[in-house]
Protein backbone atom coordinates (compact mmCIF):
# COMPACT_ATOMS: atom_id res chain seq x y z
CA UNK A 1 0.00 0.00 0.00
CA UNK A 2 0.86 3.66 -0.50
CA UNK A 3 1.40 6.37 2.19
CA UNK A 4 0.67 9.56 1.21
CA UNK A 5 -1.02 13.07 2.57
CA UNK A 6 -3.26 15.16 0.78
CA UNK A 7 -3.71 18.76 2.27
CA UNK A 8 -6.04 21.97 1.28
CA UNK A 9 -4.34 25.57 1.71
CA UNK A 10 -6.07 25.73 4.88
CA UNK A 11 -4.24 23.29 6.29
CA UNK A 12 -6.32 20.77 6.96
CA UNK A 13 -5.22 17.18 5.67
CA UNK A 14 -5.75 13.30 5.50
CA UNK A 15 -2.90 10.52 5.94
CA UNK A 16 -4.62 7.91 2.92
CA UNK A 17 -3.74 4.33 2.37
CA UNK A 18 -4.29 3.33 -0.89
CA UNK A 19 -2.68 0.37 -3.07
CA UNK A 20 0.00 0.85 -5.72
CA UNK A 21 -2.11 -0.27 -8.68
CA UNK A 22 -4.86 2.45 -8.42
CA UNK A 23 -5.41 5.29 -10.24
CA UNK A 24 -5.32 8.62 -9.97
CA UNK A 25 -9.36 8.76 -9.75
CA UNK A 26 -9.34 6.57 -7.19
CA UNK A 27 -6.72 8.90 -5.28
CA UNK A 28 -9.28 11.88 -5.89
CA UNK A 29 -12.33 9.80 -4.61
CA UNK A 30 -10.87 8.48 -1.76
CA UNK A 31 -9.49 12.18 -1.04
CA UNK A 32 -12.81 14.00 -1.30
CA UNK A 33 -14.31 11.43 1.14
CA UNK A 34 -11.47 11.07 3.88
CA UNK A 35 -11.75 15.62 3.66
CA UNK A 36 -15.89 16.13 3.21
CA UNK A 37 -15.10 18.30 0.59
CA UNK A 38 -15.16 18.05 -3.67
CA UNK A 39 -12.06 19.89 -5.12
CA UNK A 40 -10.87 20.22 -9.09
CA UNK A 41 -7.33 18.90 -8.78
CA UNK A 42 -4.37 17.53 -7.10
CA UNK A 43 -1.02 18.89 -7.23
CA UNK A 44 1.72 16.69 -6.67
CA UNK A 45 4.81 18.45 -3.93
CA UNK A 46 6.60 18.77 -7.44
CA UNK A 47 3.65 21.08 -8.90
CA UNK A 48 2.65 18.90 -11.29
CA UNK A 49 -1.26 18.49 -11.39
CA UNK A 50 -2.57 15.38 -11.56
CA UNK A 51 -5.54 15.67 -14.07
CA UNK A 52 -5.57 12.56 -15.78
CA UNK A 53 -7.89 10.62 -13.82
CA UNK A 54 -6.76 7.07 -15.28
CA UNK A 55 -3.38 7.46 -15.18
CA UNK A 56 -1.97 4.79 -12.59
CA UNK A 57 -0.25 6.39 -9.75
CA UNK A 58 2.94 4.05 -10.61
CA UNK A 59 3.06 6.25 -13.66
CA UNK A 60 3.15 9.61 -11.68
CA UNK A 61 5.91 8.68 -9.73
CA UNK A 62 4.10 9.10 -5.74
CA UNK A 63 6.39 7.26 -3.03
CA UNK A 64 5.07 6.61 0.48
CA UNK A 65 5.16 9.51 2.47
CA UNK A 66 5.13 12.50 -0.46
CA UNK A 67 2.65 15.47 0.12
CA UNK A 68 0.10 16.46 -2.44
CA UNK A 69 -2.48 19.52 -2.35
CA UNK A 70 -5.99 19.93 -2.90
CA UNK A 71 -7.47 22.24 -4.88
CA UNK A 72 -10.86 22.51 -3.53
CA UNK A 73 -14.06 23.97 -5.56
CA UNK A 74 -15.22 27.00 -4.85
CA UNK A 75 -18.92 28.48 -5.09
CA UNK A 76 -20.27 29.76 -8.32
CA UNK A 77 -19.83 32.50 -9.96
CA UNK A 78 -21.57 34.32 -12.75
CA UNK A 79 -21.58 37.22 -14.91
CA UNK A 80 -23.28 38.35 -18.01
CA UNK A 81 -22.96 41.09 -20.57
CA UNK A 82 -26.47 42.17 -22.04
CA UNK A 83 -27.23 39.38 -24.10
CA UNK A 84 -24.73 36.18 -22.54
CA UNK A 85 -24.04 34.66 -18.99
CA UNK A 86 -20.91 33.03 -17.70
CA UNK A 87 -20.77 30.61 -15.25
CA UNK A 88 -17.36 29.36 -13.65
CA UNK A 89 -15.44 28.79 -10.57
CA UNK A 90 -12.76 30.11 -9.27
CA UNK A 91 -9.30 28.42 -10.08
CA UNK A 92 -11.39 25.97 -12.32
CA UNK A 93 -10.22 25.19 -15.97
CA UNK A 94 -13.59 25.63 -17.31
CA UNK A 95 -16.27 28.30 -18.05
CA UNK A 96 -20.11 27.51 -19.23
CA UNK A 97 -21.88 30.54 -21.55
CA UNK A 98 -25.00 30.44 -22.81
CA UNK A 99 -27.08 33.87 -25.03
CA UNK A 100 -26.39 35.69 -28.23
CA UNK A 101 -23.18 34.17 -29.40
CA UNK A 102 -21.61 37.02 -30.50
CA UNK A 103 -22.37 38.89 -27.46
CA UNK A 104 -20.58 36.45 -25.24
CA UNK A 105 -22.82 33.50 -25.88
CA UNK A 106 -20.07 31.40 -27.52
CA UNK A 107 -15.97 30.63 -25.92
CA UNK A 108 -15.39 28.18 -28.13
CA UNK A 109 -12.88 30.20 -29.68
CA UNK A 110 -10.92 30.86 -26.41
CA UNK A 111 -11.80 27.69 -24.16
CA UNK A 112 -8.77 26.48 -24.19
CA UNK A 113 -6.99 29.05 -22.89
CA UNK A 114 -9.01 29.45 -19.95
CA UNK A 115 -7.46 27.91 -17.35
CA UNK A 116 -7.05 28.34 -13.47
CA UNK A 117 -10.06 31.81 -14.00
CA UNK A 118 -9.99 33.74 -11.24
CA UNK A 119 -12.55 36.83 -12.02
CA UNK A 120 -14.67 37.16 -15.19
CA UNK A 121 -15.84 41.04 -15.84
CA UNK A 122 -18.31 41.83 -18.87
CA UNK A 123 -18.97 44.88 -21.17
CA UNK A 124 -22.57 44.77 -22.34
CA UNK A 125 -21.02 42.74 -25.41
CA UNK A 126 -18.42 40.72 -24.37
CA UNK A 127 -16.29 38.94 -21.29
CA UNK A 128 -12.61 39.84 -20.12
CA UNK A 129 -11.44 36.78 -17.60
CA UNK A 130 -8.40 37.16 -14.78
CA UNK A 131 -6.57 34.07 -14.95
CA UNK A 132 -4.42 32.75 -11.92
CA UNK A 133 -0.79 33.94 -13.51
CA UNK A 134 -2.43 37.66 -13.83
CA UNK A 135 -3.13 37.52 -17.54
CA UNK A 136 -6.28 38.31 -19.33
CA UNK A 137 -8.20 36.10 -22.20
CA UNK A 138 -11.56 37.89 -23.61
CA UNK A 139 -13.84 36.85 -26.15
CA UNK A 140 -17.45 38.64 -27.52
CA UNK A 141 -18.06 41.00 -30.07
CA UNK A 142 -14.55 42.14 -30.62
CA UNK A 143 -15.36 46.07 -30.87
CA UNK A 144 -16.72 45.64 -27.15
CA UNK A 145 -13.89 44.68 -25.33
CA UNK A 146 -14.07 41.07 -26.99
CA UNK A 147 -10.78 40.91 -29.13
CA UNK A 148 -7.89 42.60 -26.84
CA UNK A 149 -4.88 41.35 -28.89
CA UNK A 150 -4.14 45.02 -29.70
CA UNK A 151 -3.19 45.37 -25.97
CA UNK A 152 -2.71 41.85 -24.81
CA UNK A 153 1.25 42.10 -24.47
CA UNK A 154 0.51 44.64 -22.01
CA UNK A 155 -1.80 42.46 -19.84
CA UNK A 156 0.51 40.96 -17.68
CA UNK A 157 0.31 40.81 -13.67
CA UNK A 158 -3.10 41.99 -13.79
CA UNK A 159 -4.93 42.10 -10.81
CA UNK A 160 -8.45 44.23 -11.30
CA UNK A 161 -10.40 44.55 -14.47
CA UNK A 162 -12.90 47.04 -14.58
CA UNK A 163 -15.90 47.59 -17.51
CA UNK A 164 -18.08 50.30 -18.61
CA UNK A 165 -21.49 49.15 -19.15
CA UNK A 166 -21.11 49.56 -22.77
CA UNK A 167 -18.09 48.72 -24.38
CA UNK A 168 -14.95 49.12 -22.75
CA UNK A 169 -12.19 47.21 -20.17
CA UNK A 170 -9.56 48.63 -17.65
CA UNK A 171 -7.19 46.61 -16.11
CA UNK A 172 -5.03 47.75 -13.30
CA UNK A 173 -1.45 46.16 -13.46
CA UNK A 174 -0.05 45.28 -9.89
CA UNK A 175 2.58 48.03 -10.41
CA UNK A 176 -0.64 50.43 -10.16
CA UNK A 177 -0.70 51.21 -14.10
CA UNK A 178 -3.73 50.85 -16.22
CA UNK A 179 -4.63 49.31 -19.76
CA UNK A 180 -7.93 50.11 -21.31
CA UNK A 181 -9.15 48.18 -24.76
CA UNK A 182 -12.79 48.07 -26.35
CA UNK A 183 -14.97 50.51 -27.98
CA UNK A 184 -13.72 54.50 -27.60
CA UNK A 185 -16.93 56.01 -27.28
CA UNK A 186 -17.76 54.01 -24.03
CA UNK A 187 -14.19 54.59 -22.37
CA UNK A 188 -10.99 52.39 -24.13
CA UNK A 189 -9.54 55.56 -25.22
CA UNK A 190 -7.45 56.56 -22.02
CA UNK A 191 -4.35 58.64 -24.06
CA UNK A 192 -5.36 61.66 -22.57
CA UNK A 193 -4.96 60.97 -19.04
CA UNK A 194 -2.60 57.61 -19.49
CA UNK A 195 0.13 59.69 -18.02
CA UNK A 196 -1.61 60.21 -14.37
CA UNK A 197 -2.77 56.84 -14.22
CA UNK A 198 -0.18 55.52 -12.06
CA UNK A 199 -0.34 54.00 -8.12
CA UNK A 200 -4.42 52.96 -9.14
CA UNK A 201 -5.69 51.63 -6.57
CA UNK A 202 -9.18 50.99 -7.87
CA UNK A 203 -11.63 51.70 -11.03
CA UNK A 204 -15.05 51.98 -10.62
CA UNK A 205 -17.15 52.93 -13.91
CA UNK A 206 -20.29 54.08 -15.49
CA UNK A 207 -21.96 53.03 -18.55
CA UNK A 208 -19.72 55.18 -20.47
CA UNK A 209 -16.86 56.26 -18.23
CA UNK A 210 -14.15 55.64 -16.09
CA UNK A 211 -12.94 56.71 -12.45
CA UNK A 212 -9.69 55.51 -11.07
CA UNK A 213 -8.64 56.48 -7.56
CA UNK A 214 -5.05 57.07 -7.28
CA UNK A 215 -2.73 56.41 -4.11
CA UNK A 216 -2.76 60.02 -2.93
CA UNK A 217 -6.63 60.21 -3.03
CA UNK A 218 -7.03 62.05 -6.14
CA UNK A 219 -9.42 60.48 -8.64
CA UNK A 220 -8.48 60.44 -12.65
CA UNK A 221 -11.43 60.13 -15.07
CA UNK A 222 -11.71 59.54 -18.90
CA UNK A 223 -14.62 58.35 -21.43
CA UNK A 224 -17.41 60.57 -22.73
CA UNK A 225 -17.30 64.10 -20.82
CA UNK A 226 -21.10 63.73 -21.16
CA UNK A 227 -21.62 61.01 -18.65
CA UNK A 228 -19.53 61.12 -15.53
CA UNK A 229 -16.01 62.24 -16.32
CA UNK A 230 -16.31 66.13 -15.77
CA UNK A 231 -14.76 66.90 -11.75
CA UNK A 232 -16.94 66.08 -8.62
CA UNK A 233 -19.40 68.88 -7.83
CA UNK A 234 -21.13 67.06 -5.21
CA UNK A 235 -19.68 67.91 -1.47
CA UNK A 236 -20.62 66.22 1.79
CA UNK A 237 -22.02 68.78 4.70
C-alpha cells in the first residue's frame, strides 16, 4: 500500500492508504471522502497536477510519504454582458456561456486558454477573464472589449479589471498602471490621461466612463465628458 497526505491551503489534511495499482481517480475519490469536501485537482509536492484521472499512480511517480495539495471547488460565480451569462469557478479550468453568441454567448474560440479563472468582468457585449498567472483572455463582439490582442502584451500581472457598461475594459497592473481596450466612445480611449494613471488603486465605472482612484486620493477620469467624467461637484455637509 501507499502512504501519502493530501492537504487543502487551509491546512487541513488526511494521511490515505491506498494500493500501488490504483489510479489517480481513485486517489481523488478516496481524497474528497477522507476531507468532506469536492475539489478540481491535485497537485503533486513537485507542482505537477494530476488531471488525468486514469493514469496509474505508478506512472506519476508518488512514493510513500510524499505530500500532495488539494485544490478545492469553490462556489459559483456568474456574470453576463447584455445578451450572454458566464458561469465558472474560481481556479477551475472551465467556463459555461450560454445567449447571443456574438455577445458572449459562444468561448469556443478561447476555451482552451481558460485555465485556473480567477474573475470574469463583462462589457454589455463581451467577457474579459483574470486568470491565476495575472493575464487576461476575452472573447465577444470584438469592438466591445471582446478581441484585446491590440493590448494583450501589455496584460501581464493583472490584478483588477474594470468595464463600462457599454463597451470598454480597464485593467489595473499590480505596479498600479492601467490598460484600457474596447470601444472609444464608451471609455478604451485613455491617451489623454494615461500619463496620471499611475499607483491605481481601484476603477469603478459608469456606462460610459471611467474613475480611477489614485494612491494620494485624487481620482483620474476619462470616457465621454457627457456622462460622468467632468470633476466632482457634489460635497458632503
Amino acid at each position: 500500500m501507499l502512504q501519502v497526505t493530501v492537504a487543502l491551503s487551509s491546512g487541513r489534511s488526511a494521511s490515505l492508504s491506498i494500493a500501488h495499482s490504483s489510479k489517480v481517480g481513485d486517489l481523488k475519490a478516496l481524497a474528497q471522502e477522507s476531507l468532506g469536501k469536492p475539489f478540481i485537482k491535485l497537485v503533486t509536492g513537485e507542482g505537477r497536477v494530476l488531471t488525468d484521472l486514469s493514469e496509474p499512480l505508478e506512472a506519476v511517480g508518488l512514493q510513500d510519504g510524499d505530500q500532495l495539495t488539494m485544490i478545492a471547488r469553490q462556489p459559483f460565480k456568474m456574470a453576463a454582458t447584455g445578451k450572454a451569462f458566464a458561469l465558472w469557478t474560481v481556479g477551475g479550468d472551465t467556463i459555461l456561456t450560454w445567449g447571443k453568441p456574438e455577445c458572449g454567448g459562444d468561448c469556443s474560440a478561447a476555451q482552451d486558454q481558460l485555465r485556473s479563472v480567477q474573475k470574469v468582468q463583462a462589457t454589455d457585449c463581451a467577457f474579459a477573464a483574470i486568470l491565476e498567472d495575472g493575464s487576461v483572455v476575452t472573447w465577444g463582439l470584438p469592438a466591445f472589449g471582446g478581441d484585446s490582442s491590440a493590448v494583450q502584451d501589455k496584460l501581464i500581472r493583472v490584478r483588477q479589471v474594470e468595464a463600462t457598461g457599454g463597451g470598454a475594459f480597464a485593467a489595473i497592473l499590480e505596479d498600479g498602471s492601467v490598460v484600457t481596450w474596447g470601444y472609444p466612445f464608451f471609455g478604451s480611449d485613455s491617451s489623454a490621461v494615461q500619463d496620471q494613471l499611475r499607483t491605481v488603486q481601484q476603477v469603478q465605472a459608469t456606462y460610459y466612463a471611467f474613475a480611477a482612484i489614485l494612491e494620494d486620493g485624487s481620482v483620474v477620469t476619462w470616457g465621454d465628458p457627457r456622462h460622468g467624467v467632468t470633476a466632482p461637484q457634489c460635497k458632503s455637509s
